[in-house]
PDB file of N, CA and C in Angstrom:
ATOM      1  N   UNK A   1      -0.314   2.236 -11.017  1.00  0.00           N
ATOM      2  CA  UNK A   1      -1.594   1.638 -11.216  1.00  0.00           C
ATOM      3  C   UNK A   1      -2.580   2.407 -10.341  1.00  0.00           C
ATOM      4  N   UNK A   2      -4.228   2.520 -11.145  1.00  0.00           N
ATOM      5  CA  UNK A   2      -4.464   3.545 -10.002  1.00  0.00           C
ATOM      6  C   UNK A   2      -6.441   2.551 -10.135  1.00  0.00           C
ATOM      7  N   UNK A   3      -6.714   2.511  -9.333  1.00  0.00           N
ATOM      8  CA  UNK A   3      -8.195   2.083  -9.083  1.00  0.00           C
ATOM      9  C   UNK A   3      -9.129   2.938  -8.695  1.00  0.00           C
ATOM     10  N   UNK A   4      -9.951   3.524  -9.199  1.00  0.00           N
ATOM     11  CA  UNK A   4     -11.258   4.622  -8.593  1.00  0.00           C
ATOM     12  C   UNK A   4     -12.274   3.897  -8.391  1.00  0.00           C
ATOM     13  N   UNK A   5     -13.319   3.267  -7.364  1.00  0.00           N
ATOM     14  CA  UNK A   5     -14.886   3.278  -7.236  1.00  0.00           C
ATOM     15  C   UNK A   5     -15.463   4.414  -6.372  1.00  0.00           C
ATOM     16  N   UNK A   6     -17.341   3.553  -6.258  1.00  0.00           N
ATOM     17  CA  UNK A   6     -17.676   4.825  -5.724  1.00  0.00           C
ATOM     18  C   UNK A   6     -17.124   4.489  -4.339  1.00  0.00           C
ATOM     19  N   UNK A   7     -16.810   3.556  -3.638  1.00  0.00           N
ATOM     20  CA  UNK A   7     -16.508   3.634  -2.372  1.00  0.00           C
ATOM     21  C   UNK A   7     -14.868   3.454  -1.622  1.00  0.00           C
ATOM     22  N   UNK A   8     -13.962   3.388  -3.008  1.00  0.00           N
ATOM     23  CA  UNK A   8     -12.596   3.297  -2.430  1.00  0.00           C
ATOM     24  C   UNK A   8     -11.303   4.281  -3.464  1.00  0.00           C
ATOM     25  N   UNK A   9     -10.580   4.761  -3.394  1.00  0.00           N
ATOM     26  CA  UNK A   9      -9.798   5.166  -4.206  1.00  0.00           C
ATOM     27  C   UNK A   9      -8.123   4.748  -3.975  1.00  0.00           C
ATOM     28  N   UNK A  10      -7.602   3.656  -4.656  1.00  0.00           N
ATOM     29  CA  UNK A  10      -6.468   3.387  -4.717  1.00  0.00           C
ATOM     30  C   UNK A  10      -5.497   3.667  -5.839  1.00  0.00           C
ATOM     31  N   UNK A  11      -3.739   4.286  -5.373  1.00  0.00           N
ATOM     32  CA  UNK A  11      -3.004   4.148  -6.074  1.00  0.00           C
ATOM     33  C   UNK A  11      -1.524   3.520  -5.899  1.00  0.00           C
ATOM     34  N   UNK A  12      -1.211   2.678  -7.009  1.00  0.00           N
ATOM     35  CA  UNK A  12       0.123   2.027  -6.240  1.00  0.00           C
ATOM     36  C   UNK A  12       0.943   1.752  -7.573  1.00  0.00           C
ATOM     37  N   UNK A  13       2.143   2.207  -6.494  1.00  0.00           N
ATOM     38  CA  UNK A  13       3.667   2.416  -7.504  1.00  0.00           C
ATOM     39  C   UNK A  13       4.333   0.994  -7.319  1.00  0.00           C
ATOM     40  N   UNK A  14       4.765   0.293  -7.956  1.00  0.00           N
ATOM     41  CA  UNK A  14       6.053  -1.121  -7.491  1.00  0.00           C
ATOM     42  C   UNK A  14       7.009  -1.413  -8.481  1.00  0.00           C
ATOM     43  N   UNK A  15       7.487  -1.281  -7.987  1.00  0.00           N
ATOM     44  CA  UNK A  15       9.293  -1.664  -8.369  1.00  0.00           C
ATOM     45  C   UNK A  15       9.824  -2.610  -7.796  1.00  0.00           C
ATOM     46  N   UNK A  16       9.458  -3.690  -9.152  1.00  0.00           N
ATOM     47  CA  UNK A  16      10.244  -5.264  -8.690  1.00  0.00           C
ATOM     48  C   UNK A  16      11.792  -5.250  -7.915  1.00  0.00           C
ATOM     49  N   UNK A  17      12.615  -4.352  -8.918  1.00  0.00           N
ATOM     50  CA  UNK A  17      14.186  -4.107  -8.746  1.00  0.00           C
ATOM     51  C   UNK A  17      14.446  -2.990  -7.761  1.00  0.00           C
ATOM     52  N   UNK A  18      13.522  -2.711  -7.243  1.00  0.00           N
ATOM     53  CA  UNK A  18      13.680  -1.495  -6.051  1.00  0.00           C
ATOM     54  C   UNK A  18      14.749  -1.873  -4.967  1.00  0.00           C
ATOM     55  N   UNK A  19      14.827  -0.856  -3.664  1.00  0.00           N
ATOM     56  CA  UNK A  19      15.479  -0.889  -2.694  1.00  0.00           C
ATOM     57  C   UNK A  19      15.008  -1.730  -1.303  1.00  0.00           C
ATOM     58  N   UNK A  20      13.652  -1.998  -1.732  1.00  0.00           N
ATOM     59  CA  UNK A  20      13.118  -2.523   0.080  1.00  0.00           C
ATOM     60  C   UNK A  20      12.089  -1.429   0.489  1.00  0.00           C
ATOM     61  N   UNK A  21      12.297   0.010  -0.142  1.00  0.00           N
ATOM     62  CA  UNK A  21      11.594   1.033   0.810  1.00  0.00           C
ATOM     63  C   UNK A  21      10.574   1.155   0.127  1.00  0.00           C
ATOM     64  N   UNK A  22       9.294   1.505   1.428  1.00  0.00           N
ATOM     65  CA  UNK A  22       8.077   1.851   1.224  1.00  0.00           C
ATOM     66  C   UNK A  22       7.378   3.367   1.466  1.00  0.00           C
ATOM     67  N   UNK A  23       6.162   3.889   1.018  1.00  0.00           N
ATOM     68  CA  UNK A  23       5.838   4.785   1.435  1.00  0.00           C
ATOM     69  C   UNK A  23       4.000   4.548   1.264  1.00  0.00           C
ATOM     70  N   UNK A  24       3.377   4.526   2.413  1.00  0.00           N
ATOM     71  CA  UNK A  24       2.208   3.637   2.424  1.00  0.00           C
ATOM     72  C   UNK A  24       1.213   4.575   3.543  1.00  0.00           C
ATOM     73  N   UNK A  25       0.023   4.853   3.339  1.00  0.00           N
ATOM     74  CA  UNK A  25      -0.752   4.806   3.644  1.00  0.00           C
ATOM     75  C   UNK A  25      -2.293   4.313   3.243  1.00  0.00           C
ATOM     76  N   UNK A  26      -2.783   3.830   4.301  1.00  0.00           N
ATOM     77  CA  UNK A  26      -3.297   2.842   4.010  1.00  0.00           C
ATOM     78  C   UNK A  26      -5.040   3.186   5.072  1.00  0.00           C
ATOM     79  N   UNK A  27      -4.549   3.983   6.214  1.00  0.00           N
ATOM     80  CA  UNK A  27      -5.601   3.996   7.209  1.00  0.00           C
ATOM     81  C   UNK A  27      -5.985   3.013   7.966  1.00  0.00           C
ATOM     82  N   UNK A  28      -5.431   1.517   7.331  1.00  0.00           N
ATOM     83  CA  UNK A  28      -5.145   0.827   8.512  1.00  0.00           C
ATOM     84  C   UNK A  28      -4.203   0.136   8.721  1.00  0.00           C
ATOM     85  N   UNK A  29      -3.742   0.027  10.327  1.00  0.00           N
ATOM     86  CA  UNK A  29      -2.611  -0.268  10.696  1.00  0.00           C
ATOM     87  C   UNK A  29      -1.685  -1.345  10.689  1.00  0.00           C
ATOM     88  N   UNK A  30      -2.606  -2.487  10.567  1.00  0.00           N
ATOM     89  CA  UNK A  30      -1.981  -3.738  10.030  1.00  0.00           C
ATOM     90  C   UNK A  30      -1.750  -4.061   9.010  1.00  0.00           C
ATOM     91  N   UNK A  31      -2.354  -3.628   8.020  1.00  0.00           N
ATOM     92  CA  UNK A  31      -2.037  -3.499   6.568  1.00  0.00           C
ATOM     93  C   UNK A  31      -0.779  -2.733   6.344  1.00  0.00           C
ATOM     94  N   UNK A  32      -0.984  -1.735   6.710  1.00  0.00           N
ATOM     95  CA  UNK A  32       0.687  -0.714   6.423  1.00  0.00           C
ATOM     96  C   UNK A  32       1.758  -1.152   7.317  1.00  0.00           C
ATOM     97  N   UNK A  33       1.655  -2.122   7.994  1.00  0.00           N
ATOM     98  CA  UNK A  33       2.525  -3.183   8.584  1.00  0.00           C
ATOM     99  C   UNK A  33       3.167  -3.940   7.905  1.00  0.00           C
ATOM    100  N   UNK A  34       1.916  -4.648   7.498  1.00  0.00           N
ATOM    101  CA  UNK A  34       2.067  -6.056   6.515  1.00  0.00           C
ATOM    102  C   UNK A  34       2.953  -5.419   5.429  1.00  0.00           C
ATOM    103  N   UNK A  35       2.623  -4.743   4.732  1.00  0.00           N
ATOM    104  CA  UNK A  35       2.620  -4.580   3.386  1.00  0.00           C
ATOM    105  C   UNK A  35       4.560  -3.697   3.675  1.00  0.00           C
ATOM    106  N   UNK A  36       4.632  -3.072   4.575  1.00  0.00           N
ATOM    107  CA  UNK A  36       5.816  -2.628   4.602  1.00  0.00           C
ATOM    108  C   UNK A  36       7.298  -3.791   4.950  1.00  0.00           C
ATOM    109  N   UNK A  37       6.537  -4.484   6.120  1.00  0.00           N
ATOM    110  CA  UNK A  37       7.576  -5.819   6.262  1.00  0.00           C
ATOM    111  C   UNK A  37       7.352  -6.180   4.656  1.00  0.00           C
ATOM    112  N   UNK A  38       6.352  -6.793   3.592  1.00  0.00           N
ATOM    113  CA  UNK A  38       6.254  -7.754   2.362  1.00  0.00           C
ATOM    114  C   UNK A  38       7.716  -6.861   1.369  1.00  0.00           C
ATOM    115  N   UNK A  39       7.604  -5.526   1.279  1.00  0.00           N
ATOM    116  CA  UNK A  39       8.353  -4.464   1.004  1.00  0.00           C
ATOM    117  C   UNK A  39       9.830  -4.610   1.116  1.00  0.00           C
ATOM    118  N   UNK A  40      10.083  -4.494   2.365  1.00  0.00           N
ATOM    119  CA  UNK A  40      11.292  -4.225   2.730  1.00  0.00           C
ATOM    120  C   UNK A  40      11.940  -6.271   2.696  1.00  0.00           C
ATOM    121  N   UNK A  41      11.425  -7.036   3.318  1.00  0.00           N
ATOM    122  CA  UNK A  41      12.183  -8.346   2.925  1.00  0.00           C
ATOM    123  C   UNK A  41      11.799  -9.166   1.767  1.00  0.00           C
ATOM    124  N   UNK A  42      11.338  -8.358   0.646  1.00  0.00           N
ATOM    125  CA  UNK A  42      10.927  -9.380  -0.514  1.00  0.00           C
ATOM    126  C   UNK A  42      11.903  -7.658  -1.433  1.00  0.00           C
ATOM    127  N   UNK A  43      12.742  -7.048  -1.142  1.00  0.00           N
ATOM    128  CA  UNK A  43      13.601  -5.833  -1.584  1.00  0.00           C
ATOM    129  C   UNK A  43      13.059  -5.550  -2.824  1.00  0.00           C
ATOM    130  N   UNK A  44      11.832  -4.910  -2.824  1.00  0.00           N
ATOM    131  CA  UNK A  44      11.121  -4.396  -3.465  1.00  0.00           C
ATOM    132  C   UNK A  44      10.161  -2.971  -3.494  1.00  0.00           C
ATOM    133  N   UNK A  45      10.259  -1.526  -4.260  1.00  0.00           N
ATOM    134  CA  UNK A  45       9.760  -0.534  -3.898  1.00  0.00           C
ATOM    135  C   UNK A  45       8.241  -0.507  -3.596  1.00  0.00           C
ATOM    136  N   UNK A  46       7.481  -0.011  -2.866  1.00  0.00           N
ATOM    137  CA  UNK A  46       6.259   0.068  -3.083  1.00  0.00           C
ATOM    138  C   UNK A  46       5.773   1.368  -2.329  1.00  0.00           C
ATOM    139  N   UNK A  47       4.696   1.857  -3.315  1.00  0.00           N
ATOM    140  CA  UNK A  47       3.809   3.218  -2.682  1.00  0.00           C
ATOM    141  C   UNK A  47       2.390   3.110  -3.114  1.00  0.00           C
ATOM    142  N   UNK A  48       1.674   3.087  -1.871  1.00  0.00           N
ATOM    143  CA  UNK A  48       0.352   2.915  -1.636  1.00  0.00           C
ATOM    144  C   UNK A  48      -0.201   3.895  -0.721  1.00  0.00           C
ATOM    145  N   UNK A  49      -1.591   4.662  -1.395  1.00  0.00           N
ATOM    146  CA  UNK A  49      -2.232   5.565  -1.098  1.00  0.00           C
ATOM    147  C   UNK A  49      -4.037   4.638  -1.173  1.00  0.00           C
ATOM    148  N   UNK A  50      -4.536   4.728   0.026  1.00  0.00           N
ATOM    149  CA  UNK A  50      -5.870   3.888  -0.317  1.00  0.00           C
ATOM    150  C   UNK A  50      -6.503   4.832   0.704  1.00  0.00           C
ATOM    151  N   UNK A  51      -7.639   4.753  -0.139  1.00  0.00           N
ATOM    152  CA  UNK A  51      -8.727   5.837   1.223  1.00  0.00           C
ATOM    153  C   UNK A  51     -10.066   5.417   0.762  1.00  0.00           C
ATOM    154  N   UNK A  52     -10.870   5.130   1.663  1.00  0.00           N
ATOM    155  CA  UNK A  52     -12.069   4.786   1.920  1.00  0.00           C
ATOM    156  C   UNK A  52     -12.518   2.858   1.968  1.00  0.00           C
ATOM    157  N   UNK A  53     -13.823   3.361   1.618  1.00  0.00           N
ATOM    158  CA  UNK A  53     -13.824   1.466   1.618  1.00  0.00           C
ATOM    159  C   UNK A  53     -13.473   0.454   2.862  1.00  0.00           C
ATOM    160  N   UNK A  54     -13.335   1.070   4.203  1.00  0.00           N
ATOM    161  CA  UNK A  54     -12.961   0.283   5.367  1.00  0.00           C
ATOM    162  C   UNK A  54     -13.843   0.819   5.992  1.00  0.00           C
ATOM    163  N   UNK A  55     -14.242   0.012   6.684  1.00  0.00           N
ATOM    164  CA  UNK A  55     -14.610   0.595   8.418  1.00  0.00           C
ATOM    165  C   UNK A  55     -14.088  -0.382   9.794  1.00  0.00           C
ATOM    166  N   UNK A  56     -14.249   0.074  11.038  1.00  0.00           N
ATOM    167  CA  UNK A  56     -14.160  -0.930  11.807  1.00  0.00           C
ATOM    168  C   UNK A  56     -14.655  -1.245  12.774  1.00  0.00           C
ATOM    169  N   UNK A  57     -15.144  -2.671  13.099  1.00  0.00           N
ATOM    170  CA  UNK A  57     -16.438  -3.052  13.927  1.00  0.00           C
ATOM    171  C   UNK A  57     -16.110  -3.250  15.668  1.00  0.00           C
TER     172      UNK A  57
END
């Protein structure tokens, strides 16, 4: 699945029947946390590439 605007560009792979493993960047750190624990104990593949669209205050 892939999302383009003018201010963010996301793409993401998931595999219900996957292994648990992730490959994630994200640019931020709690998110590629989150999303890797949601990953690995819900044993499901996921790959996420997101860039832009954040800042931090």
């Amino acid at each position: 699945m892939e999302r383009n605007t003018f201010e963010t560009q996301i793409k993401l792979n998931f595999a219900i029947d996957g292994s648990g493993e992730s490959h994630l960047e994200t640019g931020v750190p709690f998110l590629t946390h989150m999303l890797t624990l949601f990953s690995k104990h819900g044993l499901f593949s996921l790959d996420v590439e997101a860039h832009g669209g954040y800042r931090r205050r």
